[in-house]
N, C-alpha and C. Protein backbone atom coordinates (compact mmCIF):
# COMPACT_ATOMS: atom_id res chain seq x y z
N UNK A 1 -7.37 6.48 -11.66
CA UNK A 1 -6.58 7.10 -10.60
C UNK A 1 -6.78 6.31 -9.30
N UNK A 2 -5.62 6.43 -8.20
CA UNK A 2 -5.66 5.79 -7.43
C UNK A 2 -6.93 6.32 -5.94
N UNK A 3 -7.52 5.59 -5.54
CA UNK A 3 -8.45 5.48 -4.78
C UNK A 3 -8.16 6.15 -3.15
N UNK A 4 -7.07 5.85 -2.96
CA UNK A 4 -6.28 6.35 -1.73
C UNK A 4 -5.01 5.82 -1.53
N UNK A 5 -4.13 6.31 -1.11
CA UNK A 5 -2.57 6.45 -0.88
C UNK A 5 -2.70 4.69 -0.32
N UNK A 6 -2.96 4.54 0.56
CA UNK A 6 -3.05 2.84 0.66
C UNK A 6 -2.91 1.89 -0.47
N UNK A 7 -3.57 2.65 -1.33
CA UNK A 7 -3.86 1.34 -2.60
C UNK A 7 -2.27 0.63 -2.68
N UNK A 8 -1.30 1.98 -2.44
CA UNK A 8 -0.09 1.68 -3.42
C UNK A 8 0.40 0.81 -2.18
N UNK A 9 -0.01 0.40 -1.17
CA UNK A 9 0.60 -0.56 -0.08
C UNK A 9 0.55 -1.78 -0.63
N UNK A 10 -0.50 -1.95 -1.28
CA UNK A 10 -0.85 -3.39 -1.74
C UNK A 10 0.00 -3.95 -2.63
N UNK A 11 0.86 -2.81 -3.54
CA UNK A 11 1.79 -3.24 -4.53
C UNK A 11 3.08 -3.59 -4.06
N UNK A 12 3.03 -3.44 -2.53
CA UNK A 12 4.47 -3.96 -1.99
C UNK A 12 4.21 -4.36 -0.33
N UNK A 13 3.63 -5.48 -0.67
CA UNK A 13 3.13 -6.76 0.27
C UNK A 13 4.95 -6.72 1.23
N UNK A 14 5.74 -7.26 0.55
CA UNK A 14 6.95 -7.59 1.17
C UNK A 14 6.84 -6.51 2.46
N UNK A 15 6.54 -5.26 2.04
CA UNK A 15 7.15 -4.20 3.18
C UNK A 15 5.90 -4.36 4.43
N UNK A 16 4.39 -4.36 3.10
CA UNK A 16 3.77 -4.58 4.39
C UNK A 16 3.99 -5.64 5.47
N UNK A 17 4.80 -7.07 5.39
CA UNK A 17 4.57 -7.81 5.82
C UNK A 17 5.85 -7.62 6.92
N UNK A 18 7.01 -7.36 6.53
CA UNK A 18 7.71 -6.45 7.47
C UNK A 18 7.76 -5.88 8.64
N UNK A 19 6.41 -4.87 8.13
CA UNK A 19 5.86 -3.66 8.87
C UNK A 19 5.16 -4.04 10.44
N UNK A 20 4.36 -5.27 9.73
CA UNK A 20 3.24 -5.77 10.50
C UNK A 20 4.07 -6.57 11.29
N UNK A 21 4.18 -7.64 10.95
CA UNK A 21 5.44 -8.92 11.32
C UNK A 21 4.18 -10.07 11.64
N UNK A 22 4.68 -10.84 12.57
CA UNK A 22 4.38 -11.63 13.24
C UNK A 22 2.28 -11.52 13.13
N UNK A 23 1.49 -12.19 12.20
CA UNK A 23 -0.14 -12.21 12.84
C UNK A 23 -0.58 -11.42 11.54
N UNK A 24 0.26 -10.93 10.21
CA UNK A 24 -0.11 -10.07 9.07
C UNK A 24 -0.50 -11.49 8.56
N UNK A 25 -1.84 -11.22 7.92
CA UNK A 25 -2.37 -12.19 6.88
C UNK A 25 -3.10 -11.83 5.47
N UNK A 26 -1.61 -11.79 5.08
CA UNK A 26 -2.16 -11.26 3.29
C UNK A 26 -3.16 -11.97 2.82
N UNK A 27 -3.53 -12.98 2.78
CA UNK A 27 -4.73 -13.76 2.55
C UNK A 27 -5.83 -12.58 2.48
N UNK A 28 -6.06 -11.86 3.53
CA UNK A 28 -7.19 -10.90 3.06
C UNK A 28 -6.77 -10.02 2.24
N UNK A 29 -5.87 -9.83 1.81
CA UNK A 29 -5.83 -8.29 0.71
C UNK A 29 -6.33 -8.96 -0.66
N UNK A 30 -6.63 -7.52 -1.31
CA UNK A 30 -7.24 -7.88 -2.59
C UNK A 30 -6.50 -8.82 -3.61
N UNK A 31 -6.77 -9.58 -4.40
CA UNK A 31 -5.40 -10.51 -5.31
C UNK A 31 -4.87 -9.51 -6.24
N UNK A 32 -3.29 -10.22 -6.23
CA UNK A 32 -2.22 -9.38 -6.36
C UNK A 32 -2.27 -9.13 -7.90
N UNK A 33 -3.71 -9.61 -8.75
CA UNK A 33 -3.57 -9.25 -10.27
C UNK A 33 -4.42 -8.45 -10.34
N UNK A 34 -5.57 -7.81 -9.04
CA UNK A 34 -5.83 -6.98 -9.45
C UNK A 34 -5.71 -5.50 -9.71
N UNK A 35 -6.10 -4.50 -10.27
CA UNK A 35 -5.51 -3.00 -10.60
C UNK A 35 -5.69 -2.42 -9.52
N UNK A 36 -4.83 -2.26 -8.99
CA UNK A 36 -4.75 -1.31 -7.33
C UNK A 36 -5.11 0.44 -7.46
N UNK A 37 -5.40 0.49 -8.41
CA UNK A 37 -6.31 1.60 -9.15
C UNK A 37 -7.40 1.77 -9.04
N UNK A 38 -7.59 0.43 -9.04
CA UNK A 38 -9.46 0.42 -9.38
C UNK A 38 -9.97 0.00 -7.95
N UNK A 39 -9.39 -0.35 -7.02
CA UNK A 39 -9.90 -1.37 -5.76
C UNK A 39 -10.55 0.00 -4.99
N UNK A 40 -11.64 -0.46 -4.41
CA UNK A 40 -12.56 0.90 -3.87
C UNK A 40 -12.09 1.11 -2.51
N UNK A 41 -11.70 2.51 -2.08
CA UNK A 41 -11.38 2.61 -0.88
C UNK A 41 -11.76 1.97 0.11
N UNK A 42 -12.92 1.96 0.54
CA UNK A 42 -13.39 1.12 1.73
C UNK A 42 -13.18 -0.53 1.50
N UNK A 43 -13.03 -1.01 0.48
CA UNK A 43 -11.91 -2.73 0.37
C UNK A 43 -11.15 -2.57 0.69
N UNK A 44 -10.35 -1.35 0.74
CA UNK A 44 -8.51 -1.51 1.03
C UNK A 44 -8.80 -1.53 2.41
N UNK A 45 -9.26 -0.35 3.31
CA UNK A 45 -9.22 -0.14 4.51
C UNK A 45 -9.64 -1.37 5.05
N UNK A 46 -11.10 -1.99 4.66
CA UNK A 46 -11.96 -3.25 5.43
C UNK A 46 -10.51 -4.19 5.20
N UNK A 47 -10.03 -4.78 3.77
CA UNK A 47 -8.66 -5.19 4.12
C UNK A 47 -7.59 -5.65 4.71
N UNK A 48 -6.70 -4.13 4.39
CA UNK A 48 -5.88 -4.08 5.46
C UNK A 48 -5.98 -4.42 7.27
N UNK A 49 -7.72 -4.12 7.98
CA UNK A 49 -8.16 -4.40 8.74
C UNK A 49 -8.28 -5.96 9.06
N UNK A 50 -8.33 -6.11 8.17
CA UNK A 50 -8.58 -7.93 8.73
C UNK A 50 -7.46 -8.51 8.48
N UNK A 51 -6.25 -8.15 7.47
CA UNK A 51 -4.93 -8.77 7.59
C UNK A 51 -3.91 -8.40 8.50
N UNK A 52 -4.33 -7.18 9.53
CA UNK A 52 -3.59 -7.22 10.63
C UNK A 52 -4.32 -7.32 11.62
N UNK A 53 -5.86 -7.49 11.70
CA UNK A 53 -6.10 -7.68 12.54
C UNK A 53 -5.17 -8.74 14.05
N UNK A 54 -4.97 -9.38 13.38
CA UNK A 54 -4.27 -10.48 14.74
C UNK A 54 -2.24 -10.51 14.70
N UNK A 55 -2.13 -9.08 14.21
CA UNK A 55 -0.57 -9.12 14.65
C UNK A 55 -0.39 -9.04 15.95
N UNK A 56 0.79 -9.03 16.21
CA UNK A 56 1.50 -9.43 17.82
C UNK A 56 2.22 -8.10 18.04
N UNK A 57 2.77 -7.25 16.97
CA UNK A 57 3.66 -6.22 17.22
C UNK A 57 3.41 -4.68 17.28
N UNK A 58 2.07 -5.27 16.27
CA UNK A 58 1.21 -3.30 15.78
C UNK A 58 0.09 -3.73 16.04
N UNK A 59 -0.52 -2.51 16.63
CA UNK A 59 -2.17 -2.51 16.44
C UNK A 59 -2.39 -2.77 15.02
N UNK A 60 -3.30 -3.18 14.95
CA UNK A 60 -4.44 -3.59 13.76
C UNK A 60 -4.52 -1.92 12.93
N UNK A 61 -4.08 -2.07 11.55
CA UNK A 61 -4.11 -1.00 10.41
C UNK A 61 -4.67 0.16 10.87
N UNK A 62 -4.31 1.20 10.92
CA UNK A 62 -4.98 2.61 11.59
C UNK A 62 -4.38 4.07 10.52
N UNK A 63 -5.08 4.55 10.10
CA UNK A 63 -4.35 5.46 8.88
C UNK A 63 -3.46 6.61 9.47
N UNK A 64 -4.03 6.99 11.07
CA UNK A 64 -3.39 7.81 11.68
C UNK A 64 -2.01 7.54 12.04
N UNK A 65 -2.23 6.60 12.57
CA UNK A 65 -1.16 5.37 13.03
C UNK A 65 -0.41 4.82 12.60
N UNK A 66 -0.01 4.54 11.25
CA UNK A 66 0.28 3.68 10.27
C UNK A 66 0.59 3.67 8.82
N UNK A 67 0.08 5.01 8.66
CA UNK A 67 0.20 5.44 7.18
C UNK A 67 1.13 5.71 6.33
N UNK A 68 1.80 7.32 7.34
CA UNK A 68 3.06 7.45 6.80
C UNK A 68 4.48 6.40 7.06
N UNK A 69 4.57 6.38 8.06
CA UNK A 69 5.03 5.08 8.17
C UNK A 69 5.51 4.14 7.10
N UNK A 70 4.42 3.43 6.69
CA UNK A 70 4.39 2.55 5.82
C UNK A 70 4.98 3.75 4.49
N UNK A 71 4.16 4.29 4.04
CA UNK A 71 4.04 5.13 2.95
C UNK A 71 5.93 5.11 2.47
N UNK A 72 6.26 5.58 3.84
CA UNK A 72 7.95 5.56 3.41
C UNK A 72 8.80 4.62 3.12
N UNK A 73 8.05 3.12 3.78
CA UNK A 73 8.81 1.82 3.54
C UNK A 73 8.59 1.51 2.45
N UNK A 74 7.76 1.59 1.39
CA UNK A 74 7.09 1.24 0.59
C UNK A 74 8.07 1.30 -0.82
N UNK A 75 8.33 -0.01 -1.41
CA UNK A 75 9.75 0.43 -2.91
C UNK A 75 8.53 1.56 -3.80
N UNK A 76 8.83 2.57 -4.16
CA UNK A 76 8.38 2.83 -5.17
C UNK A 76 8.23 2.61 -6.81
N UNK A 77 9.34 1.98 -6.85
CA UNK A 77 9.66 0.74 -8.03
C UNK A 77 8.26 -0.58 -7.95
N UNK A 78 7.69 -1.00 -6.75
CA UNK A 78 7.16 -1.88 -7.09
C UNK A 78 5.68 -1.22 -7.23
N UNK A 79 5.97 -0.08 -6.68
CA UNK A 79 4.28 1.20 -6.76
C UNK A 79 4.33 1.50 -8.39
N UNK A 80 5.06 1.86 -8.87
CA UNK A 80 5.14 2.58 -10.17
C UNK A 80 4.72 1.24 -11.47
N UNK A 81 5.27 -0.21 -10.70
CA UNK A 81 5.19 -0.95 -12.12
C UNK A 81 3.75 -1.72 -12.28
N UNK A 82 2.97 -1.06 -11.28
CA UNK A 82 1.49 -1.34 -10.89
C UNK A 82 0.45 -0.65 -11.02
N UNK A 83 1.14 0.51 -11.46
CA UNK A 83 0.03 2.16 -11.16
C UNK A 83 0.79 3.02 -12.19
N UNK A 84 -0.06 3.03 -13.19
CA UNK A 84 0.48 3.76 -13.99
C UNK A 84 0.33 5.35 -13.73
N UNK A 85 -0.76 5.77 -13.17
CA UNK A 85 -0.58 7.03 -11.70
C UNK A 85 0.30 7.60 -11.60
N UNK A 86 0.34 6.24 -10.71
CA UNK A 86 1.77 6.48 -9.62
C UNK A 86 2.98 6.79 -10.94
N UNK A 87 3.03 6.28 -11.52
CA UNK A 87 4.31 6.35 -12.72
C UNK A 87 4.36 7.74 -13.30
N UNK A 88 3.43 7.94 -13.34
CA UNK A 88 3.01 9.42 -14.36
C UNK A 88 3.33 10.72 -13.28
N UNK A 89 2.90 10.52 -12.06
CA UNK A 89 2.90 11.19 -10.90
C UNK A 89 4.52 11.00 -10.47
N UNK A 90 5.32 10.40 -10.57
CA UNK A 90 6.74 10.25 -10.24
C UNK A 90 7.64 10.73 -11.67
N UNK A 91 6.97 10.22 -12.77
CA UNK A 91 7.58 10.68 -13.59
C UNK A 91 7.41 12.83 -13.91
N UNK A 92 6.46 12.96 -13.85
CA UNK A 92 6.02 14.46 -13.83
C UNK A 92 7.13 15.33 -12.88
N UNK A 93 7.04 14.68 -11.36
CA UNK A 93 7.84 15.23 -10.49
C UNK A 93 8.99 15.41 -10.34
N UNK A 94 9.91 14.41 -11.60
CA UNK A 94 11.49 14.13 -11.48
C UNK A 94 11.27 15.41 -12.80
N UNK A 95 10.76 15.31 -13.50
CA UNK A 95 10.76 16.02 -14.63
C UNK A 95 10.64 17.53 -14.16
N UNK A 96 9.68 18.19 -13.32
CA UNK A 96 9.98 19.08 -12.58
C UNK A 96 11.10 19.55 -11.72
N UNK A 97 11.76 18.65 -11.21
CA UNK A 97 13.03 18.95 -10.26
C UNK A 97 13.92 18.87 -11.38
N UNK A 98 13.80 18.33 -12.38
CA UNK A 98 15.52 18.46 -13.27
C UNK A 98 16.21 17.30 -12.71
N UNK A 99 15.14 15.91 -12.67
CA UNK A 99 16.13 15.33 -12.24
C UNK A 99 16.16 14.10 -13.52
């Protein structure tokens, strides 16, 4: 299971990089083969912290700040084909609504 709602940021770099713009340096996030499942909360946060540390447009990663936000930009298509979780957890919920 996923570690914290962040994890699933990592599965869609594009948006983070977006988000951030200008000074985002994916270079620090965890590599993109590993299971964003398994990555321990405090890696994502330390992380995300040092790959925005030096943007120009947003403060530097803040969960208060930044979370939902992101959370909404985020494809869930590229969350789901990474996190089987996340898949099970989206799939459960459409299945509940009748959709």
């Amino acid at each position: 299971m996923v570690q914290c709602m962040e994890a699933w940021f990592l599965a869609d770099r594009r948006s983070l990089q977006d988000f951030f713009g200008q000074g985002f340096n994916a270079k620090f996030l965890p590599s993109e083969g590993d299971q964003i499942e398994s990555v321990a909360k405090e890696d994502i946060f330390q992380a995300l912290s040092k790959a925005t540390r030096n943007c120009k447009t947003k403060a530097k990663y803040g969960k208060g700040e930044h979370s939902f936000k992101l959370l909404s930009r985020i494809l869930p298509d590229r969350v789901t084909a990474v996190s089987p979780w996340a898949k099970r957890f989206i799939e459960i919920t459409k299945e509940k609504m009748g959709c």
